[in-house]
C-alpha atoms as a PDB file:
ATOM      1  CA  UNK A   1       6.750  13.082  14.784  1.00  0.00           C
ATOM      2  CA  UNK A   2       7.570  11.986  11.383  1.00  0.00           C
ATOM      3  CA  UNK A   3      10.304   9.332  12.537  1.00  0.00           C
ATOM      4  CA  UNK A   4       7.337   7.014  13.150  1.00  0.00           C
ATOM      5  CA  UNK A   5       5.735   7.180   9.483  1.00  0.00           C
ATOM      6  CA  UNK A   6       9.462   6.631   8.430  1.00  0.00           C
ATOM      7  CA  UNK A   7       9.690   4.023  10.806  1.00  0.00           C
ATOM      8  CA  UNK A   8       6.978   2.427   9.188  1.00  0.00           C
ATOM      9  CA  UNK A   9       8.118   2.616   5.126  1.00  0.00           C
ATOM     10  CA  UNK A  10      11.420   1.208   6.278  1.00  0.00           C
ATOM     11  CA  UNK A  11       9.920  -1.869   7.629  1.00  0.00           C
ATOM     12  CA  UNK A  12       7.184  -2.321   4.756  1.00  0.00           C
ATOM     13  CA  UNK A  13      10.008  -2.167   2.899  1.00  0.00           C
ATOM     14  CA  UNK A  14      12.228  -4.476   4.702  1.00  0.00           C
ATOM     15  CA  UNK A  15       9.161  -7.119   5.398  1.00  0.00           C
ATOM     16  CA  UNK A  16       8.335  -7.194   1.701  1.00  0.00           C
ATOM     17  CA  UNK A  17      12.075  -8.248   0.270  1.00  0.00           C
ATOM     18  CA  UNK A  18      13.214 -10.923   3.504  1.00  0.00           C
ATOM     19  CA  UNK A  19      10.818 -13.568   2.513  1.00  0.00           C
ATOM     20  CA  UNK A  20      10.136 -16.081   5.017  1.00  0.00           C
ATOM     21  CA  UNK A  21      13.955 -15.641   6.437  1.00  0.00           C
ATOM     22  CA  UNK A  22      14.404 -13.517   9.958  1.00  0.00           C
ATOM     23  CA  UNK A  23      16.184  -9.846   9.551  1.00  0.00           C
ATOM     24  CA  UNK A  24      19.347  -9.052  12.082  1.00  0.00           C
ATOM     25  CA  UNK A  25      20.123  -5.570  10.681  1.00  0.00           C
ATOM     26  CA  UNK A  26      18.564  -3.155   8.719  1.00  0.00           C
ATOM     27  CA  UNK A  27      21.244  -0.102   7.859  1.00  0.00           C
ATOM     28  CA  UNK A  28      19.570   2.795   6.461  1.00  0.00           C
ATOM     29  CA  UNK A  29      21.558   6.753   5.435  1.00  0.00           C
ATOM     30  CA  UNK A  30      19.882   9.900   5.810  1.00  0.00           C
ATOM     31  CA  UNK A  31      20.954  13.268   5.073  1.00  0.00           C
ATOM     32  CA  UNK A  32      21.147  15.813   7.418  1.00  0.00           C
ATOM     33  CA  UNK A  33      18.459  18.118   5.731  1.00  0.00           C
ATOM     34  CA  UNK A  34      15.871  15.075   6.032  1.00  0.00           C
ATOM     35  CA  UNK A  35      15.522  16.372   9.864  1.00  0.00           C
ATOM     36  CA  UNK A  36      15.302  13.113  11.179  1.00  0.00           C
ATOM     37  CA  UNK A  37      15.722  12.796  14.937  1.00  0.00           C
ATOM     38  CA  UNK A  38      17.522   9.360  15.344  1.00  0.00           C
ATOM     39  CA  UNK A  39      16.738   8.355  18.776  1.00  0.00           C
ATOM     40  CA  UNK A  40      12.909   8.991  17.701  1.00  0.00           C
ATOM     41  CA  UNK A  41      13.661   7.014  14.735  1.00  0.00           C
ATOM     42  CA  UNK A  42      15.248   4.506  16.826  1.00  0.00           C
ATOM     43  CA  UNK A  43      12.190   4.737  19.193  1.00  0.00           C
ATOM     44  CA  UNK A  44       9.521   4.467  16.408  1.00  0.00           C
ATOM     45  CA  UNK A  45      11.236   1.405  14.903  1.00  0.00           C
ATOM     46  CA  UNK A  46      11.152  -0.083  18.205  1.00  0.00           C
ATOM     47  CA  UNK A  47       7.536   0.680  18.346  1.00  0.00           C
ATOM     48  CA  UNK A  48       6.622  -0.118  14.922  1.00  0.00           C
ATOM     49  CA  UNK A  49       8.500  -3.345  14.929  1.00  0.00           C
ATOM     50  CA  UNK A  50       7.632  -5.423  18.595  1.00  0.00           C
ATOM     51  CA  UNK A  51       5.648  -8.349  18.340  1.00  0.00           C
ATOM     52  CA  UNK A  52       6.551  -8.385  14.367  1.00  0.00           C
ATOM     53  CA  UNK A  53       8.526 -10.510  12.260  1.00  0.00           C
ATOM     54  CA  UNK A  54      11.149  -7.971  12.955  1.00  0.00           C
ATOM     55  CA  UNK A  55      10.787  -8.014  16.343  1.00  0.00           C
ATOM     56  CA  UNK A  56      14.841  -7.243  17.784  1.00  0.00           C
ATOM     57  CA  UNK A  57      16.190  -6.412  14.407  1.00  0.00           C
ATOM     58  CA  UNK A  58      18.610  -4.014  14.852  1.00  0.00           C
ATOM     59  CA  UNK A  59      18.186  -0.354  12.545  1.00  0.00           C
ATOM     60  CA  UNK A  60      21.510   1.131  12.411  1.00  0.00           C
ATOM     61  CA  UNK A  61      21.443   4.744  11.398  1.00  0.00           C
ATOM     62  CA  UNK A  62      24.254   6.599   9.125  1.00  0.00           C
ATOM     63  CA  UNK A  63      23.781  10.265   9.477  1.00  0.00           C
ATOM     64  CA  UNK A  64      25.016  11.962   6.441  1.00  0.00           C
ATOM     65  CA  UNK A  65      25.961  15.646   7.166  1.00  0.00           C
ATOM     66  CA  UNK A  66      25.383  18.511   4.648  1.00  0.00           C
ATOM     67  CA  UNK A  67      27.719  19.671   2.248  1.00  0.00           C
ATOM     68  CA  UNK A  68      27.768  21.837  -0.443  1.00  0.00           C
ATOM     69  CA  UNK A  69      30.282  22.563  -3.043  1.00  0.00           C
ATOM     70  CA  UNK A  70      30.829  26.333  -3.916  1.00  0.00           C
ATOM     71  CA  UNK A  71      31.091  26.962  -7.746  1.00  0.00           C
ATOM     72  CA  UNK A  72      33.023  30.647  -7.095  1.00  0.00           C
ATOM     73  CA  UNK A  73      35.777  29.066  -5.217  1.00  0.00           C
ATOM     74  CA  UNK A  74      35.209  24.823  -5.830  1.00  0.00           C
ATOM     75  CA  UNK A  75      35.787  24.162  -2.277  1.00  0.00           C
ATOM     76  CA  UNK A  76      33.547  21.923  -0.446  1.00  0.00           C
ATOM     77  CA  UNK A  77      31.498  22.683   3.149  1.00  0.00           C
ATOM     78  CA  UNK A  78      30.111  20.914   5.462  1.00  0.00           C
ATOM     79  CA  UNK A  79      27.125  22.730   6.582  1.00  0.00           C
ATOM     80  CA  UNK A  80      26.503  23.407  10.769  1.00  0.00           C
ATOM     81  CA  UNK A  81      23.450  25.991  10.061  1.00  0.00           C
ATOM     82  CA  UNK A  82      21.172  25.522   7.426  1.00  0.00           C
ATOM     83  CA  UNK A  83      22.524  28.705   5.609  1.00  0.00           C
ATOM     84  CA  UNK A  84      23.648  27.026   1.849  1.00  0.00           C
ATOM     85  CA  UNK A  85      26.747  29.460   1.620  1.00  0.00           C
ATOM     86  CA  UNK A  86      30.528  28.569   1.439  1.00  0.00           C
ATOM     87  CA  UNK A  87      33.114  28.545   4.233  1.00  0.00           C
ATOM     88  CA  UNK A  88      35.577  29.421   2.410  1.00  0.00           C
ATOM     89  CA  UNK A  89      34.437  32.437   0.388  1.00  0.00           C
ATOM     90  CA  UNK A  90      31.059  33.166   1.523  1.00  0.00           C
ATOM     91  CA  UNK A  91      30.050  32.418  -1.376  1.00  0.00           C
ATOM     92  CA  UNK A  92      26.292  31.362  -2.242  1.00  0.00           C
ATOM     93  CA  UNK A  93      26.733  29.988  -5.843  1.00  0.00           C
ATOM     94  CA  UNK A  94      26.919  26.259  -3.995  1.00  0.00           C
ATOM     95  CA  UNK A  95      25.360  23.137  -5.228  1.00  0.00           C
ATOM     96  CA  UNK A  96      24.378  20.737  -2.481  1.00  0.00           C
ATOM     97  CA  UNK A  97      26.167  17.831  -2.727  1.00  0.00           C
ATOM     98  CA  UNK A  98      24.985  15.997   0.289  1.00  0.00           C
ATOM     99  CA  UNK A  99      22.470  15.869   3.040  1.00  0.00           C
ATOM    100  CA  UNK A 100      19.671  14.785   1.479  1.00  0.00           C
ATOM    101  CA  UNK A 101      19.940  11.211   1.260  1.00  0.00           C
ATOM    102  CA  UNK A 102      17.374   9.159   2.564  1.00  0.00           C
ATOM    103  CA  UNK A 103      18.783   5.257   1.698  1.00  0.00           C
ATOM    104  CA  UNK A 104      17.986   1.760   2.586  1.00  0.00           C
ATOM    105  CA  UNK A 105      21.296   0.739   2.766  1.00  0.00           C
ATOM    106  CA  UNK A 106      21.240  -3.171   3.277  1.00  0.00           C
ATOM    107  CA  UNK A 107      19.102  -5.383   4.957  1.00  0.00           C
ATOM    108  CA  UNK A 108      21.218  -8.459   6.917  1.00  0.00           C
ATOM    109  CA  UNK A 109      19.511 -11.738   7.232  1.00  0.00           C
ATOM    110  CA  UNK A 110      19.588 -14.816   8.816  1.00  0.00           C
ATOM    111  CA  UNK A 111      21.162 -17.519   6.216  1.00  0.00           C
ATOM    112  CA  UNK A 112      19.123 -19.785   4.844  1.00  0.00           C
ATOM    113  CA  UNK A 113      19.267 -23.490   5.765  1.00  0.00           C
ATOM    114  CA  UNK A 114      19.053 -26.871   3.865  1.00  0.00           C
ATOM    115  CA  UNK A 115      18.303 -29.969   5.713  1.00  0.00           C
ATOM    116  CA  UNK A 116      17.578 -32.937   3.867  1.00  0.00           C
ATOM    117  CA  UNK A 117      17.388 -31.239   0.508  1.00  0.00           C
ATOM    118  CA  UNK A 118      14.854 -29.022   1.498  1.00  0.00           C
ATOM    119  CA  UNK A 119      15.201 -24.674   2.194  1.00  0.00           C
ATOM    120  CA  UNK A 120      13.844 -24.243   5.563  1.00  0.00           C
END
């Protein structure tokens, strides 16, 4: 199950950039070709990140299908089977165009606050 070593890099990531400040969200993309299971990944990041500083942080997933644009034709699939060849034309002079995104989209945290002067 590689959903729980990405699991992991998302929240090394996220615990190295929120400071001392608590994380609601993290929103990451990932292409369809990344064969990520999301409700392992969801599992995992539950796994990964109880007891934590990001202990009930939310991970929203955006699964990004794949698509390729055909050069033959210059219309634009979205891919159901792994096969890289064009709808349209059955073409297979295509240039993938997405699916293989893998982002870290944004990271939402709690605001800091000022009392007295000071950042708490």
């Amino acid at each position: 199950m590689h959903e729980l070593s990405i699991a992991q890099a998302i929240a090394d990531t996220v615990e190295q950039r929120r400071g001392e400040r608590e994380v609601r969200r993290v929103e990451v993309r990932i292409g369809h070709f990344r064969q990520v299971v999301p409700d392992s990944l969801l599992f995992s990041w539950e796994m990964i990140t109880t007891g934590t500083g990001l202990d009930g942080c939310e991970l929203v997933i955006e699964q990004v299908p794949a698509v390729v644009h055909c050069r033959a034709c210059g219309n634009d699939t979205t891919l159901d089977l792994p096969v890289l060849a064009c709808a349209s034309c059955s073409g297979v002079d295509v240039e993938l165009v997405a699916g293989e995104e893998f982002q870290l989209v944004s990271i939402d945290l709690e605001p800091t606050r000022h009392v007295d002067g000071l950042v708490h």
